[in-house]
PDB file of N, CA and C in Angstrom:
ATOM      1  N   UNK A   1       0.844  -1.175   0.000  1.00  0.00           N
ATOM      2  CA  UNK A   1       0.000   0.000   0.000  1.00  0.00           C
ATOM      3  C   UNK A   1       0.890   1.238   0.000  1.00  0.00           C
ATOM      4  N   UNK A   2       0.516   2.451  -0.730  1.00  0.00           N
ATOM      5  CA  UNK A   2       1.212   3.256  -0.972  1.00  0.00           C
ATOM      6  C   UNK A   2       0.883   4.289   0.517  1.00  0.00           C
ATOM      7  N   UNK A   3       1.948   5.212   1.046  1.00  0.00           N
ATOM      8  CA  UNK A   3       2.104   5.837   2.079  1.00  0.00           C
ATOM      9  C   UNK A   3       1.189   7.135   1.976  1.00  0.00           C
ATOM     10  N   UNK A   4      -0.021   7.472   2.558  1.00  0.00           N
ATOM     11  CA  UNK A   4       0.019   8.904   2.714  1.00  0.00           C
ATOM     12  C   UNK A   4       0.422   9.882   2.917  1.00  0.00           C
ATOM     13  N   UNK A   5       0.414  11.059   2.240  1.00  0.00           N
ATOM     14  CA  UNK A   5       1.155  12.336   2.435  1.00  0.00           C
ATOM     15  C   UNK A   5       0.877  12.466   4.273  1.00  0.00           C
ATOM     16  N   UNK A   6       1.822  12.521   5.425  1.00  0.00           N
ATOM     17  CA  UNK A   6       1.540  13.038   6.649  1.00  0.00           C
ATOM     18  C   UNK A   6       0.845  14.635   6.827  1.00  0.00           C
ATOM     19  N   UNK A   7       0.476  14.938   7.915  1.00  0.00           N
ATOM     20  CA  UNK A   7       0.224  15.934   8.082  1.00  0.00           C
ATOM     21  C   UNK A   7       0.686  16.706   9.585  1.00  0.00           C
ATOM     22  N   UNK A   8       1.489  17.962   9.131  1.00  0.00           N
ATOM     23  CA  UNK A   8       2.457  18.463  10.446  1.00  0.00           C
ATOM     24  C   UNK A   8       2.097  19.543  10.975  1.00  0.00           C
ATOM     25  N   UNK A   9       1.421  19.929  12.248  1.00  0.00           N
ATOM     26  CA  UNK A   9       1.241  21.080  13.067  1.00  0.00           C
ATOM     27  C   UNK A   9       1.273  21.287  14.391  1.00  0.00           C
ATOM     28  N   UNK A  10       1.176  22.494  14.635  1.00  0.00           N
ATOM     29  CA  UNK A  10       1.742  22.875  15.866  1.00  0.00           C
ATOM     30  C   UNK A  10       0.214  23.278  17.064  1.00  0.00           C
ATOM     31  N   UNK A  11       0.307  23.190  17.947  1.00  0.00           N
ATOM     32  CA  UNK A  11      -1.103  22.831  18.946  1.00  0.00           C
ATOM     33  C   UNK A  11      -0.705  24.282  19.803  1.00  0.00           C
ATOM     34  N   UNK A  12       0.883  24.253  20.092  1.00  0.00           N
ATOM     35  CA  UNK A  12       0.796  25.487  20.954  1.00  0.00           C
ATOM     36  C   UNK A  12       1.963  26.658  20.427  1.00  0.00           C
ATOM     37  N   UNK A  13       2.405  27.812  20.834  1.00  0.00           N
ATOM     38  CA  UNK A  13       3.489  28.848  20.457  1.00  0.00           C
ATOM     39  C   UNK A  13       3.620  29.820  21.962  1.00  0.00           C
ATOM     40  N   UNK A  14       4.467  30.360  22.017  1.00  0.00           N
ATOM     41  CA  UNK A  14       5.006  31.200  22.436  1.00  0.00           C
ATOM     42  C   UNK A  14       4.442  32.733  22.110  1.00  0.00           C
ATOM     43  N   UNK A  15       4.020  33.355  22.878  1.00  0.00           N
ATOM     44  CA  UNK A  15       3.035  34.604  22.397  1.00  0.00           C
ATOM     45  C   UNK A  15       3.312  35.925  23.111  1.00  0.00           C
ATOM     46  N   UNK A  16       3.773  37.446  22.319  1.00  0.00           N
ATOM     47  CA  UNK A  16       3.536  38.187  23.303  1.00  0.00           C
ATOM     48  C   UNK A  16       2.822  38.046  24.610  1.00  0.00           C
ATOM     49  N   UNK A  17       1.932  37.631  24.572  1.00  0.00           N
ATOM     50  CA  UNK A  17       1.343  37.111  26.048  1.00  0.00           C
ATOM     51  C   UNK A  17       0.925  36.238  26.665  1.00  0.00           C
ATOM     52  N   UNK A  18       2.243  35.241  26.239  1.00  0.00           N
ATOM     53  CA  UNK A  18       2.760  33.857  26.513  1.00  0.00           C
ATOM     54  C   UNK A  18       2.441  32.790  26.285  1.00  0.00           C
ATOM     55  N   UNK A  19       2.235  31.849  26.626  1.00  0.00           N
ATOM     56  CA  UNK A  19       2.240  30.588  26.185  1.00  0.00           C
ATOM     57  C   UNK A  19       0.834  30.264  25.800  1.00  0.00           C
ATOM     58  N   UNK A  20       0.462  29.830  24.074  1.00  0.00           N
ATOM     59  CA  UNK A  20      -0.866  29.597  23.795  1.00  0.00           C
ATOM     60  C   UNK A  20      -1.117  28.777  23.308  1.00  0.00           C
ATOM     61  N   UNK A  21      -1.904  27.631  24.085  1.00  0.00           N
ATOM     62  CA  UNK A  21      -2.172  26.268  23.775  1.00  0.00           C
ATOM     63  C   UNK A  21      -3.701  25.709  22.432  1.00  0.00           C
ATOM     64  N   UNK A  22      -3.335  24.956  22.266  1.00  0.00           N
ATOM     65  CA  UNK A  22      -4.892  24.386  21.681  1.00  0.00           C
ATOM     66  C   UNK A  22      -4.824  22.942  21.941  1.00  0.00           C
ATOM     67  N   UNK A  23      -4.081  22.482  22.839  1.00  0.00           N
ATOM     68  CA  UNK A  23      -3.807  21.048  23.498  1.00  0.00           C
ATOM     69  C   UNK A  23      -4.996  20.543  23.718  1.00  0.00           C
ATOM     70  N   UNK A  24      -5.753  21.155  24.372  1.00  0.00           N
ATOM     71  CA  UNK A  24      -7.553  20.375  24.595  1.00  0.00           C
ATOM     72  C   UNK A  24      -7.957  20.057  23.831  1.00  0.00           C
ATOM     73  N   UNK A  25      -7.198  21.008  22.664  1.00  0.00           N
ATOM     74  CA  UNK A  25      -8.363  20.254  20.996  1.00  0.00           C
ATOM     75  C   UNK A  25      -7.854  19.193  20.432  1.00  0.00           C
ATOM     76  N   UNK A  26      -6.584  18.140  21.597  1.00  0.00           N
ATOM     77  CA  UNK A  26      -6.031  17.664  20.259  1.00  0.00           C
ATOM     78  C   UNK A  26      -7.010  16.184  20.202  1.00  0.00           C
ATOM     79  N   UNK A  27      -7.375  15.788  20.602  1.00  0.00           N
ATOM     80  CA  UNK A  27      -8.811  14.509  20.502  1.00  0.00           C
ATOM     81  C   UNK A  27      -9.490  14.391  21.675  1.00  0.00           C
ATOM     82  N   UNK A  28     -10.547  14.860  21.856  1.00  0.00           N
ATOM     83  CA  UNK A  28     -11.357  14.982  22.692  1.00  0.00           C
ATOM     84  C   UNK A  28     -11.543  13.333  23.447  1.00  0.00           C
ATOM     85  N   UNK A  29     -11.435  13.713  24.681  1.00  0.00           N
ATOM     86  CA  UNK A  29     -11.367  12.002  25.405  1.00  0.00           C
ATOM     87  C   UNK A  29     -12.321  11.516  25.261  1.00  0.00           C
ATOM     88  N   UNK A  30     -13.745  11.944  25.349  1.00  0.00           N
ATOM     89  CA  UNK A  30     -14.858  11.138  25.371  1.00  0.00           C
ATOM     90  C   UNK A  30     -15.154  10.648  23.564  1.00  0.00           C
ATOM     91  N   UNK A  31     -14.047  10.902  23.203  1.00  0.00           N
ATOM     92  CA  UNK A  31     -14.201  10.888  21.286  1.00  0.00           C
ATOM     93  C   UNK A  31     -13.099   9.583  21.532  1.00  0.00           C
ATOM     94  N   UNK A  32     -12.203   9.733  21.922  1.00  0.00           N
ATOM     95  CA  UNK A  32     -10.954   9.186  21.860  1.00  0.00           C
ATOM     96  C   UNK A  32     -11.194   7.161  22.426  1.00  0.00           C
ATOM     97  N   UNK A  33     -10.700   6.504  21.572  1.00  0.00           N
ATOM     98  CA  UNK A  33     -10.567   4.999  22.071  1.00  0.00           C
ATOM     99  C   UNK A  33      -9.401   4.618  23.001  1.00  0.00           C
ATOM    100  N   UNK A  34      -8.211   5.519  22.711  1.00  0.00           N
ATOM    101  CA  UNK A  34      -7.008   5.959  23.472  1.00  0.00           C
ATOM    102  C   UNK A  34      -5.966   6.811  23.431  1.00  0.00           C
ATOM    103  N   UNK A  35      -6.103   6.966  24.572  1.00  0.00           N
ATOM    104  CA  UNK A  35      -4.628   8.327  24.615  1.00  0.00           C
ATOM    105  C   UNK A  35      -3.547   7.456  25.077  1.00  0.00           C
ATOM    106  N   UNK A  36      -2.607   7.259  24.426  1.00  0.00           N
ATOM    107  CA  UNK A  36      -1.629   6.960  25.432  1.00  0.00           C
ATOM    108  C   UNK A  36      -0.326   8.032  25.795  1.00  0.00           C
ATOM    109  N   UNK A  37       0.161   7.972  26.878  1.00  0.00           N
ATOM    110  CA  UNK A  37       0.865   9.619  27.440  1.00  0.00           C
ATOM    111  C   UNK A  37       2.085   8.503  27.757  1.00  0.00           C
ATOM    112  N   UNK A  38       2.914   9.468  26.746  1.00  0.00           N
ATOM    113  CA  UNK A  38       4.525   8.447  27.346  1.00  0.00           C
ATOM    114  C   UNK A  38       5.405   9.842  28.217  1.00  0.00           C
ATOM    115  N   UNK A  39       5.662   9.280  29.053  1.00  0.00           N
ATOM    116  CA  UNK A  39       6.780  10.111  30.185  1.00  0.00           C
ATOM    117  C   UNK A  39       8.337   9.283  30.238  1.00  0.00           C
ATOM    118  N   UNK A  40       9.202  10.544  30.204  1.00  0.00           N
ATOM    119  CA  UNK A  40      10.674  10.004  30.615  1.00  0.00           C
ATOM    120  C   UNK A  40      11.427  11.423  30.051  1.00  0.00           C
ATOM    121  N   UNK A  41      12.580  11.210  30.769  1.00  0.00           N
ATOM    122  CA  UNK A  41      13.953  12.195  30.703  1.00  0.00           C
ATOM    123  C   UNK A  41      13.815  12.596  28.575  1.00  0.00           C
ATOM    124  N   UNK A  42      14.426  13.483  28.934  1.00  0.00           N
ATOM    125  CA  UNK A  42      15.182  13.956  27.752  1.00  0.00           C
ATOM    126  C   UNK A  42      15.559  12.982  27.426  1.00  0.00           C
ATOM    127  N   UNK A  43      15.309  13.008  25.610  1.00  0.00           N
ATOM    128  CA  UNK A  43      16.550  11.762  24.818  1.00  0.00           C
ATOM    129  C   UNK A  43      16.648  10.486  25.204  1.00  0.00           C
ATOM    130  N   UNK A  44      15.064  10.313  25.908  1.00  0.00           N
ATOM    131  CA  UNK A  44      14.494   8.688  26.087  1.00  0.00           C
ATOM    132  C   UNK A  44      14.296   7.665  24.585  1.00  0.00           C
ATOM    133  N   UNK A  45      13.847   8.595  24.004  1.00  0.00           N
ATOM    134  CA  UNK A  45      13.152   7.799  22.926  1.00  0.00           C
ATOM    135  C   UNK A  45      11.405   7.798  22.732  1.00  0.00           C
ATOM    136  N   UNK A  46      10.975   9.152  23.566  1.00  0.00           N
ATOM    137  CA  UNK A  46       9.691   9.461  23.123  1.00  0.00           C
ATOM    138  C   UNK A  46       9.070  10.165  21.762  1.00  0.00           C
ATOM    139  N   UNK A  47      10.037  10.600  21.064  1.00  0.00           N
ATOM    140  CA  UNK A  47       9.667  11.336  19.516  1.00  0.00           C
ATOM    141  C   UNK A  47      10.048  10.451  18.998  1.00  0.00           C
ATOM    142  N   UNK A  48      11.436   8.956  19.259  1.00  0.00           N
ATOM    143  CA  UNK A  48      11.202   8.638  18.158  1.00  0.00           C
ATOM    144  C   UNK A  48      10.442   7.227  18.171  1.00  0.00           C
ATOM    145  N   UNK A  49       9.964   6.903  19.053  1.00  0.00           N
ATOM    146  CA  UNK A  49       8.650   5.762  19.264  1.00  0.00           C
ATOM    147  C   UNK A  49       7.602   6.648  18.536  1.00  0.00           C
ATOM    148  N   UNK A  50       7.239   7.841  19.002  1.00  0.00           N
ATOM    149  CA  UNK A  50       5.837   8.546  18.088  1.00  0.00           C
ATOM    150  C   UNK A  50       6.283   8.589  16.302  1.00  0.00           C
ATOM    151  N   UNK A  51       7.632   9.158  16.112  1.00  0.00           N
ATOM    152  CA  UNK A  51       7.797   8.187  14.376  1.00  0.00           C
ATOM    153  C   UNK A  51       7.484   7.173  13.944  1.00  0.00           C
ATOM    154  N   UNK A  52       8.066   5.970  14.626  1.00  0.00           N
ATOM    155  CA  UNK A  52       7.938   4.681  14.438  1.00  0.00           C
ATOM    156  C   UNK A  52       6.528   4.474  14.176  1.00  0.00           C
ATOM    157  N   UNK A  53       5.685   4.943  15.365  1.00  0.00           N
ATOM    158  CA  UNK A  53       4.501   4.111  15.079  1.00  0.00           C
ATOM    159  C   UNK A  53       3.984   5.293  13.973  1.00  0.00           C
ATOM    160  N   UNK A  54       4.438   6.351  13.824  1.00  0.00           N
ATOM    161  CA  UNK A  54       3.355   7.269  12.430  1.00  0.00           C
ATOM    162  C   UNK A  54       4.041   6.503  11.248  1.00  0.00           C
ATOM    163  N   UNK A  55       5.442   6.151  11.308  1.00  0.00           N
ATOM    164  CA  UNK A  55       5.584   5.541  10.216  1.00  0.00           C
ATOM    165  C   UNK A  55       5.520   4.657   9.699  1.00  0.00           C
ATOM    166  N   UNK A  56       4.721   3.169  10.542  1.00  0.00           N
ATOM    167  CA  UNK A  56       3.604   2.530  10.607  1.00  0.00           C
ATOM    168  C   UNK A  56       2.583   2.445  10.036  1.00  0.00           C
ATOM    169  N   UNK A  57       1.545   3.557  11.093  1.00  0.00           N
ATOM    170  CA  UNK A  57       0.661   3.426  10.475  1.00  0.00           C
ATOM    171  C   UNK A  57       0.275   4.642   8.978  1.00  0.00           C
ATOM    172  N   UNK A  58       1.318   5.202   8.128  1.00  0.00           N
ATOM    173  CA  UNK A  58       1.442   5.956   7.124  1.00  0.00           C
ATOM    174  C   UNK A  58       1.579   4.730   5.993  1.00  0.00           C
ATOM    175  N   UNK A  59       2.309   3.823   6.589  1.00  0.00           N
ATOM    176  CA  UNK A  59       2.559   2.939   5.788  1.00  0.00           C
ATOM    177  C   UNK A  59       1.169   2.030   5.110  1.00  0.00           C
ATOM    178  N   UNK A  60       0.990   1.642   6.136  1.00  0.00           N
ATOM    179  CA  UNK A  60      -0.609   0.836   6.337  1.00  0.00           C
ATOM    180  C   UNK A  60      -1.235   1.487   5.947  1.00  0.00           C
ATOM    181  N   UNK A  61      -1.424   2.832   5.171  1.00  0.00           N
ATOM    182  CA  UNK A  61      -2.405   3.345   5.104  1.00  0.00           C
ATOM    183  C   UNK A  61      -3.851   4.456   5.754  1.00  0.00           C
ATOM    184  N   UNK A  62      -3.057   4.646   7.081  1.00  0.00           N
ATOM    185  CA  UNK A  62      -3.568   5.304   7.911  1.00  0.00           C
ATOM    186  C   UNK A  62      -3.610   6.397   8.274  1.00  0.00           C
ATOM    187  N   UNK A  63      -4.235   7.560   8.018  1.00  0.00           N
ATOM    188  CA  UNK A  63      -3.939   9.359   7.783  1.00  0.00           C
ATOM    189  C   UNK A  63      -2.992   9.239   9.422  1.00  0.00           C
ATOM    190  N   UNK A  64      -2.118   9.904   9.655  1.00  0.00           N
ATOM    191  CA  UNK A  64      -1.156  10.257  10.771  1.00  0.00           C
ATOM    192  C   UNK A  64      -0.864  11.989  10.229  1.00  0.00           C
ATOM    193  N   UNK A  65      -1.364  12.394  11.562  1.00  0.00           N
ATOM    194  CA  UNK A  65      -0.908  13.632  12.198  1.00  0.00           C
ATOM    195  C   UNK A  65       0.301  13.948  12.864  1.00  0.00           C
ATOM    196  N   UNK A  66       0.994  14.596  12.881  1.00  0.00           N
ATOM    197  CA  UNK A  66       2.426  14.601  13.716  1.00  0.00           C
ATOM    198  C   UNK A  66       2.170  16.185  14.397  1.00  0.00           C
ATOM    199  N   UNK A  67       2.207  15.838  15.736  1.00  0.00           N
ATOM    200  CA  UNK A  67       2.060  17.578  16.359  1.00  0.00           C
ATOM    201  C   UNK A  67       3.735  17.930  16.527  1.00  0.00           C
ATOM    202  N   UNK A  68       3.600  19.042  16.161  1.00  0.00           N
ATOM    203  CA  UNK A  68       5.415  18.866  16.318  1.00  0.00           C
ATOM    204  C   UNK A  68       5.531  20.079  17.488  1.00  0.00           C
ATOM    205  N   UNK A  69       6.571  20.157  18.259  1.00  0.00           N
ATOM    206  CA  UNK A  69       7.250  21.007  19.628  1.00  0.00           C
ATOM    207  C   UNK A  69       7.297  22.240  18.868  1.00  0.00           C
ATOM    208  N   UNK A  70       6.505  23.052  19.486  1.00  0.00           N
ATOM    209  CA  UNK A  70       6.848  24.756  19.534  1.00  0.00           C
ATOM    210  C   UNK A  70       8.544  24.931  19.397  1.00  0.00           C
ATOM    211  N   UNK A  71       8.824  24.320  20.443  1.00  0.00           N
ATOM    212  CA  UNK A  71      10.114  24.544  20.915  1.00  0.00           C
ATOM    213  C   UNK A  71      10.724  24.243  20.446  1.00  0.00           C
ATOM    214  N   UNK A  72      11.034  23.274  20.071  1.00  0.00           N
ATOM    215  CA  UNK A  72      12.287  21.938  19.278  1.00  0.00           C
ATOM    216  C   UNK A  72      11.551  21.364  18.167  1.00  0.00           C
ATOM    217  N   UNK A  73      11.817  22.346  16.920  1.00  0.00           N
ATOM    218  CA  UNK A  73      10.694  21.618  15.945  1.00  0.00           C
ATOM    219  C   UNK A  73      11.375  20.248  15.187  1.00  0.00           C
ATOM    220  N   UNK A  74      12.192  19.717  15.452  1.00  0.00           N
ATOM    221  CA  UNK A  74      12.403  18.512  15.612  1.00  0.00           C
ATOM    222  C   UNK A  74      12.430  17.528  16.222  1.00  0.00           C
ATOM    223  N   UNK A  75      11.666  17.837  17.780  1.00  0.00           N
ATOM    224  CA  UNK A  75      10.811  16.749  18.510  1.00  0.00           C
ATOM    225  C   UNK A  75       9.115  17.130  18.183  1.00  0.00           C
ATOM    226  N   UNK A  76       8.501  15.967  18.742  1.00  0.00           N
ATOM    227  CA  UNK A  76       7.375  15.752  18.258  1.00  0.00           C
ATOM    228  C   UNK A  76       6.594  15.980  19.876  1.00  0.00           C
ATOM    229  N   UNK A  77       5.193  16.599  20.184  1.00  0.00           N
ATOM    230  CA  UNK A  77       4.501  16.944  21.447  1.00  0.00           C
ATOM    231  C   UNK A  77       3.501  15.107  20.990  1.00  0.00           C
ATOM    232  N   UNK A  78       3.232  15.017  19.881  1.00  0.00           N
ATOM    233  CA  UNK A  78       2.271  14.165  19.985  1.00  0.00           C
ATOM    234  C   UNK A  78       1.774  13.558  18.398  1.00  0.00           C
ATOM    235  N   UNK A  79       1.156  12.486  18.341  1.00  0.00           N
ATOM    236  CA  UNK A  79       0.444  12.164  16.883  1.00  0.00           C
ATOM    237  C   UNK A  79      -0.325  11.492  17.160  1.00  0.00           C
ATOM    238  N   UNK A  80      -1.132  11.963  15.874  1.00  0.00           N
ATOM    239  CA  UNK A  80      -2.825  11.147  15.996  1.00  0.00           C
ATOM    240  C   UNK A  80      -2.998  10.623  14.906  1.00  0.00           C
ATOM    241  N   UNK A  81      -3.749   8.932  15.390  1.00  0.00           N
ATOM    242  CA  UNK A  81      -4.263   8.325  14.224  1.00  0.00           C
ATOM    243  C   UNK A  81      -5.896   8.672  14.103  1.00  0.00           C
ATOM    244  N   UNK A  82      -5.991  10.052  13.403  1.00  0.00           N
ATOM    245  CA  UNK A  82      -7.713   9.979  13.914  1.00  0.00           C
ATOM    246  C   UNK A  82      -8.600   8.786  13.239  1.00  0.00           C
ATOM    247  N   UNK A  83      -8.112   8.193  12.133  1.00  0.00           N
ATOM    248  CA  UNK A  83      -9.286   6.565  11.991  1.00  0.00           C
ATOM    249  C   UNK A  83      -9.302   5.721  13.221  1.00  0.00           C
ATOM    250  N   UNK A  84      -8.340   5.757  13.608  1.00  0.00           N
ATOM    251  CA  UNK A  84      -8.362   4.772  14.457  1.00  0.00           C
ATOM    252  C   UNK A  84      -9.050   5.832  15.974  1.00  0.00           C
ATOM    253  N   UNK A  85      -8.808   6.637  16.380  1.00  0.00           N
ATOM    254  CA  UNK A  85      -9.261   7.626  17.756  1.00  0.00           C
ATOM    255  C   UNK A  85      -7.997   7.031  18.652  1.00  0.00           C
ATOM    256  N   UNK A  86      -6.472   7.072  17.797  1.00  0.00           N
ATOM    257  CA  UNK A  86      -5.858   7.269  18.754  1.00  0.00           C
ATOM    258  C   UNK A  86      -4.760   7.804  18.902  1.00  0.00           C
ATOM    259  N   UNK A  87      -4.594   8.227  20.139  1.00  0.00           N
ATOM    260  CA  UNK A  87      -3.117   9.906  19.976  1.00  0.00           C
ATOM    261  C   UNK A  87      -1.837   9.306  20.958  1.00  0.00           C
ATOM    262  N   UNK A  88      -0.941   9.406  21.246  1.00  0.00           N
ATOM    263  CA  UNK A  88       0.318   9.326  21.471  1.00  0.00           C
ATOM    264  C   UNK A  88       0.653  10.781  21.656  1.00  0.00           C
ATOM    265  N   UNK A  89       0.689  11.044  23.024  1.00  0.00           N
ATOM    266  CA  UNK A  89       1.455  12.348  23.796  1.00  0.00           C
ATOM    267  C   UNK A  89       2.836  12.441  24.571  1.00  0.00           C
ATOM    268  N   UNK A  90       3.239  13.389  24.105  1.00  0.00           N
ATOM    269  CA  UNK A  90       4.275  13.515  25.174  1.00  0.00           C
ATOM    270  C   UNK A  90       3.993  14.256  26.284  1.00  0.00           C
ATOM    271  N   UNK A  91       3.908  13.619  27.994  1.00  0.00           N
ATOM    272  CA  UNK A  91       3.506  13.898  29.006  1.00  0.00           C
ATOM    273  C   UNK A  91       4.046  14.355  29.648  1.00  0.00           C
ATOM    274  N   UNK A  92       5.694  14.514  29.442  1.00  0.00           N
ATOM    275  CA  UNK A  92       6.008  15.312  30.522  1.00  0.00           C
ATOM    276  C   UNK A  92       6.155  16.728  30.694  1.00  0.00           C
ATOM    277  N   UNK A  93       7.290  17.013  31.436  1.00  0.00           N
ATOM    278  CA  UNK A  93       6.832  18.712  31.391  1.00  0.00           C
ATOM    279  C   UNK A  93       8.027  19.693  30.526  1.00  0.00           C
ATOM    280  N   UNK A  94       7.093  20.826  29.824  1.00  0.00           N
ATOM    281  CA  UNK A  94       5.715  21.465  29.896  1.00  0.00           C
ATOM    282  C   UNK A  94       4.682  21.339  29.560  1.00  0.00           C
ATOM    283  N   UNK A  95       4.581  20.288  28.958  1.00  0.00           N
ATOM    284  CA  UNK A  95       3.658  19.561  28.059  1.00  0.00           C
ATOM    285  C   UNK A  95       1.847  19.399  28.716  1.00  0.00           C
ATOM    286  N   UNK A  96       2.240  19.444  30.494  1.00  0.00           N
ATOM    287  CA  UNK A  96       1.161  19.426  31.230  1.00  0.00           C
ATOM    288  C   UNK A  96      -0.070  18.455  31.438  1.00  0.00           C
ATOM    289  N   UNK A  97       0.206  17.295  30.718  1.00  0.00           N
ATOM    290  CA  UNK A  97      -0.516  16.171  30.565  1.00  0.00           C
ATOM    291  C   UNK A  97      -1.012  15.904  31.365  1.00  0.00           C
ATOM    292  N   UNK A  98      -1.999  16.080  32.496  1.00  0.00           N
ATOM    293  CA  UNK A  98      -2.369  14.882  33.250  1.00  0.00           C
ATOM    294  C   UNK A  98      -2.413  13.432  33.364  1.00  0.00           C
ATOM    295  N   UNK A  99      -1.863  13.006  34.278  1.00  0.00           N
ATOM    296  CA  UNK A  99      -1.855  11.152  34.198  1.00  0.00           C
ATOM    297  C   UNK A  99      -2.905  10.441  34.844  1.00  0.00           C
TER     298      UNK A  99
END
């Protein structure tokens, strides 16, 4: 099966009057089949487990979202498979995840 084009955006920025999220919007829980929230140190291997599996399911055929870091636009905050209702976050901080 041929790969879908991904799709890459940003949920929050840095703002004259500071930090502005749209994190609540990124799949609504009572919508959602699962969130899963990965936590650990710096340079664990949480952006690139969220590749792996977008490049997965891109492969398979599956629209994948990639939220990418305000901050480090070469780490990833999170991705969503919305066919499937399910997202992969990065939980720790600033990210603000509740567990």
């Amino acid at each position: 099966m041929t790969a879908l084009p991904n799709i890459q955006y940003f949920l929050g920025a840095n703002s004259p009057t500071g930090f502005y999220s749209l994190y609540d919007h990124l799949l609504p829980p009572e919508e959602a089949r699962a969130i899963y929230i990965l936590k650990g140190g710096p340079g664990c291997g949480k952006s690139t487990l969220m590749r792996k599996i977008g490049a997965w399911a891109q492969e398979t055929g599956l629209d994948t979202e990639y939220i990418v870091c305000s901050g480090d636009p070469d780490s990833l905050d999170a991705i969503i498979l919305p066919t499937l209702r399910v997202a992969l976050v990065d939980g720790t901080a600033p990210h603000g995840v509740v567990t």
